[in-house]
N, C-alpha and C. Protein backbone atom coordinates (compact mmCIF):
# COMPACT_ATOMS: atom_id res chain seq x y z
N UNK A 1 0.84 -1.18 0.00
CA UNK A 1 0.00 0.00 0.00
C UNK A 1 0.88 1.23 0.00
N UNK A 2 0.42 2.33 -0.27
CA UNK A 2 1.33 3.25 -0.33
C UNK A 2 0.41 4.65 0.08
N UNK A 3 1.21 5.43 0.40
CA UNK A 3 0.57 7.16 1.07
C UNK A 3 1.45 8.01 0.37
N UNK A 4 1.11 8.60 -0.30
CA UNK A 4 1.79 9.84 -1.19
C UNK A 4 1.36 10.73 -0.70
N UNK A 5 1.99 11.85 -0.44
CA UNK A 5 2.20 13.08 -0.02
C UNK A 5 2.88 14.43 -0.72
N UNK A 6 2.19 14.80 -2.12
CA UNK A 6 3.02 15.93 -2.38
C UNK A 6 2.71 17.60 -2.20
N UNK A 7 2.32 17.24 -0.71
CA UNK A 7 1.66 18.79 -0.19
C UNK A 7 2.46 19.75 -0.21
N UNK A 8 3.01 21.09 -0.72
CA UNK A 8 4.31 21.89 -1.38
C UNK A 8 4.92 21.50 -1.58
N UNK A 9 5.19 20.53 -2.76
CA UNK A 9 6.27 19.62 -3.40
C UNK A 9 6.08 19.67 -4.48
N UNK A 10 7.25 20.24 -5.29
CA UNK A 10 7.19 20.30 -7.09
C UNK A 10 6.69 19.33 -7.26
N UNK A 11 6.25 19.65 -8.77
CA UNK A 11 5.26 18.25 -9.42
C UNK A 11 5.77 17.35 -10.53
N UNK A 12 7.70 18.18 -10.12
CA UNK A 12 8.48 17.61 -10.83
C UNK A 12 9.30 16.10 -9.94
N UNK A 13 9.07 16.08 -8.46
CA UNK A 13 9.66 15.23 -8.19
C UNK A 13 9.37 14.41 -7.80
N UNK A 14 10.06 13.01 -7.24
CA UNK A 14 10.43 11.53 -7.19
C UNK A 14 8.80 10.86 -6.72
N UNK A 15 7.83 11.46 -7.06
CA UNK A 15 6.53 10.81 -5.87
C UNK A 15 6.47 9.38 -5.67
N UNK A 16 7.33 8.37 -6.25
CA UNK A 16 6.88 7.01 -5.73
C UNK A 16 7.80 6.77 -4.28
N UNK A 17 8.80 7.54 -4.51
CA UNK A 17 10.34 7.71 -3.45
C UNK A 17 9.23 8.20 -1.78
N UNK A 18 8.12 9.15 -2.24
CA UNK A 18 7.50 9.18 -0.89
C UNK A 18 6.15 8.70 -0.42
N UNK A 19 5.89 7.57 -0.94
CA UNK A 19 5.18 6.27 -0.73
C UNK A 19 5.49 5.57 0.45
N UNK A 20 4.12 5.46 1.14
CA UNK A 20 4.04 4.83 2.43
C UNK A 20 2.60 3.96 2.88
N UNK A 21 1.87 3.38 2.91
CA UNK A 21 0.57 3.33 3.57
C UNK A 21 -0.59 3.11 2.45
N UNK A 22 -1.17 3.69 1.66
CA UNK A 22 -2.43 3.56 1.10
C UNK A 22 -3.11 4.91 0.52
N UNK A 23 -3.06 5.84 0.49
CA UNK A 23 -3.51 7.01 0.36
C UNK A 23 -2.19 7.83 -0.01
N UNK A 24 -3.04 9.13 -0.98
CA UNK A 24 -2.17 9.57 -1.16
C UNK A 24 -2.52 11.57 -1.41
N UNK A 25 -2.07 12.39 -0.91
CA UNK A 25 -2.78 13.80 -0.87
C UNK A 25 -2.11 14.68 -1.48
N UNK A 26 -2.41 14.99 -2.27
CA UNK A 26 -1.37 16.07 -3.48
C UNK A 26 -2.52 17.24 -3.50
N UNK A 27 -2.94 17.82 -1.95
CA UNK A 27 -4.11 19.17 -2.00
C UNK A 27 -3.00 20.03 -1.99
N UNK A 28 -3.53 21.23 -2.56
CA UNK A 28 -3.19 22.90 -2.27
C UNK A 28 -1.59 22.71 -2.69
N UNK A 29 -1.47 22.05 -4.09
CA UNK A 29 -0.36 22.09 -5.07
C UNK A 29 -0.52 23.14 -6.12
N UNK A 30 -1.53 23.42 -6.67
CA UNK A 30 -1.58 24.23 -8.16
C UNK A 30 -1.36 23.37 -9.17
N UNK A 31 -1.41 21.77 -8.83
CA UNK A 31 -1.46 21.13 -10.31
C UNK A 31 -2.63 21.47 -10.84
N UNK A 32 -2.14 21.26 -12.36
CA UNK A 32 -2.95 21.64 -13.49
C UNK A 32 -3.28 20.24 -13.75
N UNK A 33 -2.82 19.04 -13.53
CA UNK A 33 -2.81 17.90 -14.28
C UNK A 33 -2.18 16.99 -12.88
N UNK A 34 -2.91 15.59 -12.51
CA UNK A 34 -2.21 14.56 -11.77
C UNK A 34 -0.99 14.27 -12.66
N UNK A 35 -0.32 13.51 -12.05
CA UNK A 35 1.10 12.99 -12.69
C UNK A 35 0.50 11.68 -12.72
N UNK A 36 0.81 10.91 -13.87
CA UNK A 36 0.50 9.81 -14.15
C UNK A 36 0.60 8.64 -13.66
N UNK A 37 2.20 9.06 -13.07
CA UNK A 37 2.65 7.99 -12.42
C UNK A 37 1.42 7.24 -11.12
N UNK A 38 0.55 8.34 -10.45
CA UNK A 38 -0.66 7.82 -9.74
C UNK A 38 -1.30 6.97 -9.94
N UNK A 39 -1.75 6.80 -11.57
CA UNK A 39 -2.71 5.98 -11.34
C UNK A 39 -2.08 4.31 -11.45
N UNK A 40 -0.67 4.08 -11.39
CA UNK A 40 -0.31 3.15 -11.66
C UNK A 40 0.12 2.58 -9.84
N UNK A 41 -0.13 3.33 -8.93
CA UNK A 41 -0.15 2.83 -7.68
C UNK A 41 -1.23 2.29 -6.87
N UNK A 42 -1.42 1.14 -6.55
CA UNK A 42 -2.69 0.57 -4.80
C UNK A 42 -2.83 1.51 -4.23
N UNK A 43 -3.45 2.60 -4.80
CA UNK A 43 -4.25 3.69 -3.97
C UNK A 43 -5.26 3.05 -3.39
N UNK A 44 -5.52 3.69 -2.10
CA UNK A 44 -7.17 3.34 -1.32
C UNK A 44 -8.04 4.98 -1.49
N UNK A 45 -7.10 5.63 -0.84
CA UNK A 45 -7.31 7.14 -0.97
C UNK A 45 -6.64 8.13 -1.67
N UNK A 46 -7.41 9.06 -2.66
CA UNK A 46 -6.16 9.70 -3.46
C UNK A 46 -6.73 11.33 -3.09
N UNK A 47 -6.67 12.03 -2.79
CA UNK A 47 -6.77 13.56 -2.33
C UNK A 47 -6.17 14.24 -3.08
N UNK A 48 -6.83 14.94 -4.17
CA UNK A 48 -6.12 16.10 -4.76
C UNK A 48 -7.21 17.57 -4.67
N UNK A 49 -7.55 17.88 -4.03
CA UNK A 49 -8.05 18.47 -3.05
C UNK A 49 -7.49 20.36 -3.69
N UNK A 50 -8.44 21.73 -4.24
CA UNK A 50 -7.64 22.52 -3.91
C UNK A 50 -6.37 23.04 -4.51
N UNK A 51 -6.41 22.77 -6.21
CA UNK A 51 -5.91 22.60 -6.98
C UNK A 51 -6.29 23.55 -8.26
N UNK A 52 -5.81 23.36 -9.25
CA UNK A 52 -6.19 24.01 -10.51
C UNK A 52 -6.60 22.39 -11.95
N UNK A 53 -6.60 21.31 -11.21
CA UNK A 53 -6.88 20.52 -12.14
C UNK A 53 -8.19 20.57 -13.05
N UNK A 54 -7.88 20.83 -14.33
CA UNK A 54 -9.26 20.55 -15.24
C UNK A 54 -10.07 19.62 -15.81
N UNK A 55 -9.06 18.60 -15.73
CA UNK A 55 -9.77 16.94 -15.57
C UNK A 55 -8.82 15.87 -15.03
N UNK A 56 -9.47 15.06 -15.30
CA UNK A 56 -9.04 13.75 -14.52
C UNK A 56 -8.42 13.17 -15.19
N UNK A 57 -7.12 12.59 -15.45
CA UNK A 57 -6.61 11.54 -16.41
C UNK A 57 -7.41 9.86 -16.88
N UNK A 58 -7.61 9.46 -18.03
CA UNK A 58 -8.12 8.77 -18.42
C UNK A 58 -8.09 6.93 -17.62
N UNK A 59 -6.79 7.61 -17.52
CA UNK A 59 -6.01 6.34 -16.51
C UNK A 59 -6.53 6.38 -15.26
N UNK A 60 -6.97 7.28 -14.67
CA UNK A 60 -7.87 7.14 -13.49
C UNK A 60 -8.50 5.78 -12.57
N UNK A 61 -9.29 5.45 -13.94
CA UNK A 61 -9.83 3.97 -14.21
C UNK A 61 -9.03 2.69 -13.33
N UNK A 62 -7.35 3.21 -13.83
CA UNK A 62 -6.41 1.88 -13.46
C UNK A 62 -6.27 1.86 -11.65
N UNK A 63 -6.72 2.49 -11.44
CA UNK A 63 -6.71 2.83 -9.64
C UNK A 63 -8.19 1.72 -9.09
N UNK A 64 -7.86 0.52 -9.07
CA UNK A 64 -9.29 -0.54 -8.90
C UNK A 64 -9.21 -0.39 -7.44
N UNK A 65 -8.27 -0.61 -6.14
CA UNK A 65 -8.07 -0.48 -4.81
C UNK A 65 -8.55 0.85 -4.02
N UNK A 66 -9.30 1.87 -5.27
CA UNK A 66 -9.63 3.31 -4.81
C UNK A 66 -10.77 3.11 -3.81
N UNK A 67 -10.88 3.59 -2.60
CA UNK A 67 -12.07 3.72 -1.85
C UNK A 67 -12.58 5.40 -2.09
N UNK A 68 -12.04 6.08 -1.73
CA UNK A 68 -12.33 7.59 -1.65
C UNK A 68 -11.42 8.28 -2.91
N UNK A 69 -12.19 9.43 -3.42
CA UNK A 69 -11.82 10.50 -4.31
C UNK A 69 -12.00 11.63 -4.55
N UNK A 70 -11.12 12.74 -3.66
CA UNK A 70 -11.19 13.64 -3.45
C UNK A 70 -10.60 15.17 -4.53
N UNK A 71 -11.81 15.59 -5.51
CA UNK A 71 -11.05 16.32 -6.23
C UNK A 71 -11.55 17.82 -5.60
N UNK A 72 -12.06 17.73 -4.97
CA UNK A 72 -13.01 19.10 -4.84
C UNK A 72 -12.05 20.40 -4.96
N UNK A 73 -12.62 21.08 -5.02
CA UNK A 73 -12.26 22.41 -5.21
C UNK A 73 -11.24 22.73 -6.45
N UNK A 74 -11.20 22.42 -7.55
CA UNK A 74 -10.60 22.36 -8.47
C UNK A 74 -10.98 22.98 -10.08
N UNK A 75 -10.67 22.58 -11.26
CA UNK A 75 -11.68 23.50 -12.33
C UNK A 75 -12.23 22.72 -13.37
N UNK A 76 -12.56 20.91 -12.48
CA UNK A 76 -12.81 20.42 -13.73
C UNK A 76 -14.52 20.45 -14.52
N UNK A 77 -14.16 20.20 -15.82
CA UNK A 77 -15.37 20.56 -16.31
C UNK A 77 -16.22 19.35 -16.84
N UNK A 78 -15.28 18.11 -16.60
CA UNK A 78 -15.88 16.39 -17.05
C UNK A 78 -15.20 15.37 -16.34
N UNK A 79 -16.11 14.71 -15.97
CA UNK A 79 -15.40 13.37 -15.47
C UNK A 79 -15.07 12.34 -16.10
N UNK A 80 -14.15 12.15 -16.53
CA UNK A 80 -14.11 10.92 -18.00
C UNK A 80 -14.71 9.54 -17.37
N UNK A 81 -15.31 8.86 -18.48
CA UNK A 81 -15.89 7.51 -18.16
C UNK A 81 -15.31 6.47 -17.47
N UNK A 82 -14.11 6.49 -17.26
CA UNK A 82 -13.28 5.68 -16.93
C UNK A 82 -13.47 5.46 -15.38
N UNK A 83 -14.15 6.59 -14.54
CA UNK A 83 -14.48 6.60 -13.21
C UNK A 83 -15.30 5.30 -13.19
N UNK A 84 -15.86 4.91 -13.63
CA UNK A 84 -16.95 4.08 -13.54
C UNK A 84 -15.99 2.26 -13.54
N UNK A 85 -14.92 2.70 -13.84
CA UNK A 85 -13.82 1.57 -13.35
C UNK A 85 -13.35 1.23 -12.27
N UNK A 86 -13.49 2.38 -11.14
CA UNK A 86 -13.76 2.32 -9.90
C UNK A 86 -13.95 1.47 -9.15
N UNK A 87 -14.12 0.49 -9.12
CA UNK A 87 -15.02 -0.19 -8.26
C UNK A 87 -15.41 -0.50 -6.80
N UNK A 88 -14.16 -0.05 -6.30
CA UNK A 88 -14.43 -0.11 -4.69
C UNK A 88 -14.45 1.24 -4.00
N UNK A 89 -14.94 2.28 -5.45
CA UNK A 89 -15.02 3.80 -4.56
C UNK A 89 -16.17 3.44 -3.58
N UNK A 90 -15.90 3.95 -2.30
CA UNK A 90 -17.00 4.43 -1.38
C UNK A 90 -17.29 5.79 -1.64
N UNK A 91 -16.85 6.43 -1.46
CA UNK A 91 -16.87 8.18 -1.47
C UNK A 91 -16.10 8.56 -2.58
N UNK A 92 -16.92 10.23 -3.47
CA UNK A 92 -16.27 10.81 -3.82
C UNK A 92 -17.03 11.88 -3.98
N UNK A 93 -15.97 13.15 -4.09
CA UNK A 93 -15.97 14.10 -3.27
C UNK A 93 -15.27 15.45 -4.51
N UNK A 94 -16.30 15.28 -5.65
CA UNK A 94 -15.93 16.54 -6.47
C UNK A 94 -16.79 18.34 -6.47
N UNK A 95 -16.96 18.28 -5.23
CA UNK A 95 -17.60 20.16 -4.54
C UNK A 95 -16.87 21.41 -5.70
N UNK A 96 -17.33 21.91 -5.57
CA UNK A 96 -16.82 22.68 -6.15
C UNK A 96 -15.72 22.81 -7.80
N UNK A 97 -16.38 22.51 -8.36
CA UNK A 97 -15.83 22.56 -9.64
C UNK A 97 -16.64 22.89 -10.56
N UNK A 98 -16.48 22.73 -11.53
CA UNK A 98 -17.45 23.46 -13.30
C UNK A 98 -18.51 21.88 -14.18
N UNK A 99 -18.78 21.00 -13.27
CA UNK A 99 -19.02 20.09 -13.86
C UNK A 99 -20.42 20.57 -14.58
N UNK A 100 -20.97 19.92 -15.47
CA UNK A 100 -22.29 20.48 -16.29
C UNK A 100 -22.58 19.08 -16.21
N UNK A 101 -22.48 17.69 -16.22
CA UNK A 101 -22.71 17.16 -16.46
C UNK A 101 -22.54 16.13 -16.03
N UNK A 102 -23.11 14.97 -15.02
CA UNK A 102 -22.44 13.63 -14.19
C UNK A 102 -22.48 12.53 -15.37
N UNK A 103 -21.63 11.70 -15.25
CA UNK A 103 -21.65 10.71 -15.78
C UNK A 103 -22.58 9.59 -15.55
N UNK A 104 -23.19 8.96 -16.38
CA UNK A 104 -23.91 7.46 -16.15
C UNK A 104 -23.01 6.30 -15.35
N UNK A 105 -22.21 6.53 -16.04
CA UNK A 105 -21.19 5.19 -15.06
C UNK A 105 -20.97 5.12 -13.34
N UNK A 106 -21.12 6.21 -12.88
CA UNK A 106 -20.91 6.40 -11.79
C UNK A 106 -22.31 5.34 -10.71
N UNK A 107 -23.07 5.26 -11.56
CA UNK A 107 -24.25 4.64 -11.10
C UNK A 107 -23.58 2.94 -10.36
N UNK A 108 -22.43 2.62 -11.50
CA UNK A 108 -22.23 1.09 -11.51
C UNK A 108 -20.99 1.30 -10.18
N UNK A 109 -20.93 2.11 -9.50
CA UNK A 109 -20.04 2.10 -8.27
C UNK A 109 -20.83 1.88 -7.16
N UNK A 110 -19.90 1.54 -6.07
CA UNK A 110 -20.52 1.30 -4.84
C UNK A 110 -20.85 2.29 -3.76
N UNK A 111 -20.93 3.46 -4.14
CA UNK A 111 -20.70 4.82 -3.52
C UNK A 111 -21.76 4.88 -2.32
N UNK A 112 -21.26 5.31 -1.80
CA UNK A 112 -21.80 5.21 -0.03
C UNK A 112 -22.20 6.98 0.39
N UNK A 113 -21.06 7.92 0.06
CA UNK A 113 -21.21 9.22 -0.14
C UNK A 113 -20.86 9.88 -1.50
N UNK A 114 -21.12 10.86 -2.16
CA UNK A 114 -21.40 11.36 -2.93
C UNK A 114 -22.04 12.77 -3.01
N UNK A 115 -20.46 13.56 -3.11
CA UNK A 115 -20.67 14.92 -2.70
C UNK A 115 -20.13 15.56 -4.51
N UNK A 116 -21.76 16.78 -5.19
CA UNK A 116 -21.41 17.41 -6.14
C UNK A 116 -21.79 18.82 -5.78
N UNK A 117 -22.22 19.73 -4.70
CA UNK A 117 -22.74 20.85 -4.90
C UNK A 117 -21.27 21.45 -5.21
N UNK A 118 -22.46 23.07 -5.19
CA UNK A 118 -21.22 24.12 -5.90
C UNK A 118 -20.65 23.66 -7.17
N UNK A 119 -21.03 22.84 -8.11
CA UNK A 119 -21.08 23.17 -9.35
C UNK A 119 -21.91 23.37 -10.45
N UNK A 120 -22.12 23.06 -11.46
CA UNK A 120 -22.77 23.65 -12.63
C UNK A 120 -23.91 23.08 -13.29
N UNK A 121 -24.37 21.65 -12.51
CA UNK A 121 -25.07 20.37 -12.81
C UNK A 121 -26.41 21.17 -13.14
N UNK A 122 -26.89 20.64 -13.97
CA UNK A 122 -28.73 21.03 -14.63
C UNK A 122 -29.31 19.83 -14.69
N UNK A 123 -29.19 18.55 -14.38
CA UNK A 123 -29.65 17.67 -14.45
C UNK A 123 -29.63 16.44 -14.00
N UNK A 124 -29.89 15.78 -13.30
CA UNK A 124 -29.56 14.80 -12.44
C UNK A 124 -29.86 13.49 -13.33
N UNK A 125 -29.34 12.45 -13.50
CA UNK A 125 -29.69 11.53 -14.24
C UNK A 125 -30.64 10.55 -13.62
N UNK A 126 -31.99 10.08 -14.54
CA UNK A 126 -32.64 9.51 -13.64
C UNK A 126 -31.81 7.84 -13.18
N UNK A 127 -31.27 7.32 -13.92
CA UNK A 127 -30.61 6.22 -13.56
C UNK A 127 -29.68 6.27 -12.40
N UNK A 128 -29.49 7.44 -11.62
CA UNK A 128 -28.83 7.79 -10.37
C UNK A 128 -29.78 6.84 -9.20
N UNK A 129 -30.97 6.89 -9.66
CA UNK A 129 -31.99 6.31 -8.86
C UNK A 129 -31.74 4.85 -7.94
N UNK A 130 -30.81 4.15 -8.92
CA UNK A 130 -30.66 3.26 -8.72
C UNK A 130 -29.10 2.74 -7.78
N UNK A 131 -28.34 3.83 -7.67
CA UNK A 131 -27.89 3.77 -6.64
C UNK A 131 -28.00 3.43 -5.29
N UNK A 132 -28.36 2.06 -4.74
CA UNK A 132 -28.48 1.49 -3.94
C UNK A 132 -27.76 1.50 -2.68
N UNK A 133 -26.24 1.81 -2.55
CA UNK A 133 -25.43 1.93 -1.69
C UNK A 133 -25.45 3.45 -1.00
N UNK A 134 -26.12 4.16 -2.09
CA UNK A 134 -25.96 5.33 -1.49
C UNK A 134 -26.63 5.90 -0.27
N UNK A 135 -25.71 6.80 0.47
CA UNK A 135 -26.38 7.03 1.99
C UNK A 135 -26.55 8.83 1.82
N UNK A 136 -25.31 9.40 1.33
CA UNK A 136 -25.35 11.22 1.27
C UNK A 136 -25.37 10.89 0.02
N UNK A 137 -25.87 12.41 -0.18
CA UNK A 137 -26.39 12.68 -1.54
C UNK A 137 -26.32 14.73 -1.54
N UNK A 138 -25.14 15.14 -2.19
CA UNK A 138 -25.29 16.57 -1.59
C UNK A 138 -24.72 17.38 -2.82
N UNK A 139 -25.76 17.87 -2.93
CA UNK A 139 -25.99 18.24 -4.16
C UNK A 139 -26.17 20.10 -4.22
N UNK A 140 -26.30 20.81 -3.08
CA UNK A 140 -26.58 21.58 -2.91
C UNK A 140 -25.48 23.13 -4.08
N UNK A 141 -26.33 24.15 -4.40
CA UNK A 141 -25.51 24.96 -5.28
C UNK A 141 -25.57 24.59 -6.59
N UNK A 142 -26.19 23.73 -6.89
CA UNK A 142 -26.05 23.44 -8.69
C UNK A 142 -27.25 24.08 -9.27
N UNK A 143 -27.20 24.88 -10.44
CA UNK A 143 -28.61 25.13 -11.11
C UNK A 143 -29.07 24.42 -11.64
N UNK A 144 -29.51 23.60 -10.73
CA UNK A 144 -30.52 22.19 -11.59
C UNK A 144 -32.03 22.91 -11.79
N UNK A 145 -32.11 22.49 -13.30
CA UNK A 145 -33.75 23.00 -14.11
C UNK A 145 -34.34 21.78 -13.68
N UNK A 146 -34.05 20.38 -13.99
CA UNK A 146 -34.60 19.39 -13.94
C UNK A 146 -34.73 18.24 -13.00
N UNK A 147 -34.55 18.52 -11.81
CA UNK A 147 -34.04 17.35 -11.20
C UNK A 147 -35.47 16.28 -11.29
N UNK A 148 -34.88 14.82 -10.27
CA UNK A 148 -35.86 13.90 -10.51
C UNK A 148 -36.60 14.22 -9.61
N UNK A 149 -37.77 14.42 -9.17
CA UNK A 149 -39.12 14.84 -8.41
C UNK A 149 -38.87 14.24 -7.27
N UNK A 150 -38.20 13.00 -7.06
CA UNK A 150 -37.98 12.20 -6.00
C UNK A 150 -36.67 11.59 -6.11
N UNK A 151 -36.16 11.12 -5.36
CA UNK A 151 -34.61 10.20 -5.18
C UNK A 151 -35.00 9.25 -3.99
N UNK A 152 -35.16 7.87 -4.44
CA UNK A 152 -35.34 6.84 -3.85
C UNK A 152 -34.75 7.14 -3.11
N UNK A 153 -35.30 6.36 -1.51
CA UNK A 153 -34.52 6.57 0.12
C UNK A 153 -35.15 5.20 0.29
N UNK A 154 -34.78 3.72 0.08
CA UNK A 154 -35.23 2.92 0.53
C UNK A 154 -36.82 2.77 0.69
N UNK A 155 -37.65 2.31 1.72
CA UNK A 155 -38.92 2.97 1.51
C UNK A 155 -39.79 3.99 1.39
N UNK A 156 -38.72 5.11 1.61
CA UNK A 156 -39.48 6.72 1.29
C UNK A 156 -38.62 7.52 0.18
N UNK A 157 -39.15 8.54 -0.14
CA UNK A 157 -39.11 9.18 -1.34
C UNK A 157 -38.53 10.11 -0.60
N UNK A 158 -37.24 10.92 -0.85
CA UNK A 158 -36.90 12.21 -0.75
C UNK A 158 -36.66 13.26 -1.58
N UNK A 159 -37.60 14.25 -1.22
CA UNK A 159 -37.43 15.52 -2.54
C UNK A 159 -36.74 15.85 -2.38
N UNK A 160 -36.25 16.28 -3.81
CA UNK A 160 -34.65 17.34 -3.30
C UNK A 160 -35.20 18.85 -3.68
N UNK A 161 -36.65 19.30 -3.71
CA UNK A 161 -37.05 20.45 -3.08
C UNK A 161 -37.06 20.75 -1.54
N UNK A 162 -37.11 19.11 -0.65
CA UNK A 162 -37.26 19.60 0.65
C UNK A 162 -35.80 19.91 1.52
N UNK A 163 -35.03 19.83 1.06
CA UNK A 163 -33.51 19.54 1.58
C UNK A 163 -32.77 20.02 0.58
N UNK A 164 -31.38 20.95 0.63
CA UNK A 164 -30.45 21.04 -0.07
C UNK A 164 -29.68 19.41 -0.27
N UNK A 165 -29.34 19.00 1.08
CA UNK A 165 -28.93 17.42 0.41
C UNK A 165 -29.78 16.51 0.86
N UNK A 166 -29.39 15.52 0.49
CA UNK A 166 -30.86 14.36 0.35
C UNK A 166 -29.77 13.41 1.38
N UNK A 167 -29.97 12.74 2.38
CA UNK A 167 -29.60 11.31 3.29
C UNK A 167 -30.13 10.72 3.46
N UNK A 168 -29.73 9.40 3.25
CA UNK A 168 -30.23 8.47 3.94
C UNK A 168 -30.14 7.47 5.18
N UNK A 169 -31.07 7.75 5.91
CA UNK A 169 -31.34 7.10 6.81
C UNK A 169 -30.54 5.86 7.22
């Protein structure tokens, strides 16, 4: 397992050299772009947190040991499909960014939390519905025109007129 750490650390140097543990936090760098070399490590946790990144590398995908994914506060404007390769995300955690648009794939994860407010979303996909694992749901800050009237909560229905975020119980 390994813990990367390149919190004020050029984004020019050695990051496998400071590998430890499972997780890894490269917040409040000013990358524009992950370094690649990431997605080729047993991440559990990857934190890039607080950044200037505009998307996600495609390779993303190759990170299968990912539990949590923390991009928030950053400038991306798409999540490439490849998230949906994921498979043992519990949480992820893209707040604040320019997204317009969630992906379908994200549905086929195991996501437990699931944080998008403060960005740009107009539409919630109804196949989100089916997110079964899901417990938060926080959505708050997006100009959604359309959302779904209801978001399954197990046996009750929660509007997401009545709540900025929707939980479950």
């Amino acid at each position: 397992m390994y813990v990367i750490c390149i919190y004020k650390m050029k984004v020019h140097e050695n990051i496998p050299g400071n590998v430890k543990q499972g997780s890894g936090c490269c917040c409040r760098n000013q990358l524009s772009a992950l370094p690649a070399c990431l997605c080729g490590l047993p991440l559990k946790v990857l934190i890039a947190s607080n950044n200037k990144l505009g998307s996600l590398p495609e390779e993303i995908g190759q990170l299968k040991q990912l539990m949590e994914l923390d991009v928030s506060c950053n400038e991306i404007t798409a999540l490439p499909q490849q998230i949906g390769q994921l498979k043992s995300l519990r949480e992820l955690n893209v707040r604040r960014n320019y997204l317009k648009v969630l992906p379908q794939e994200l549905v086929d994860l195991p996501l437990v939390k699931f944080d998008f407010s403060c960005n740009k979303v107009l539409v919630i996909p109804i196949c989100f519905r089916e997110m079964k694992q899901l417990q938060v749901l926080l959505l708050e800050n997006n100009p959604l025109q359309s959302p779904p009237a209801q978001v399954r909560d197990g046996s009750k229905a929660v509007s997401s007129r009545d709540t900025p975020s929707l939980v479950r119980a």
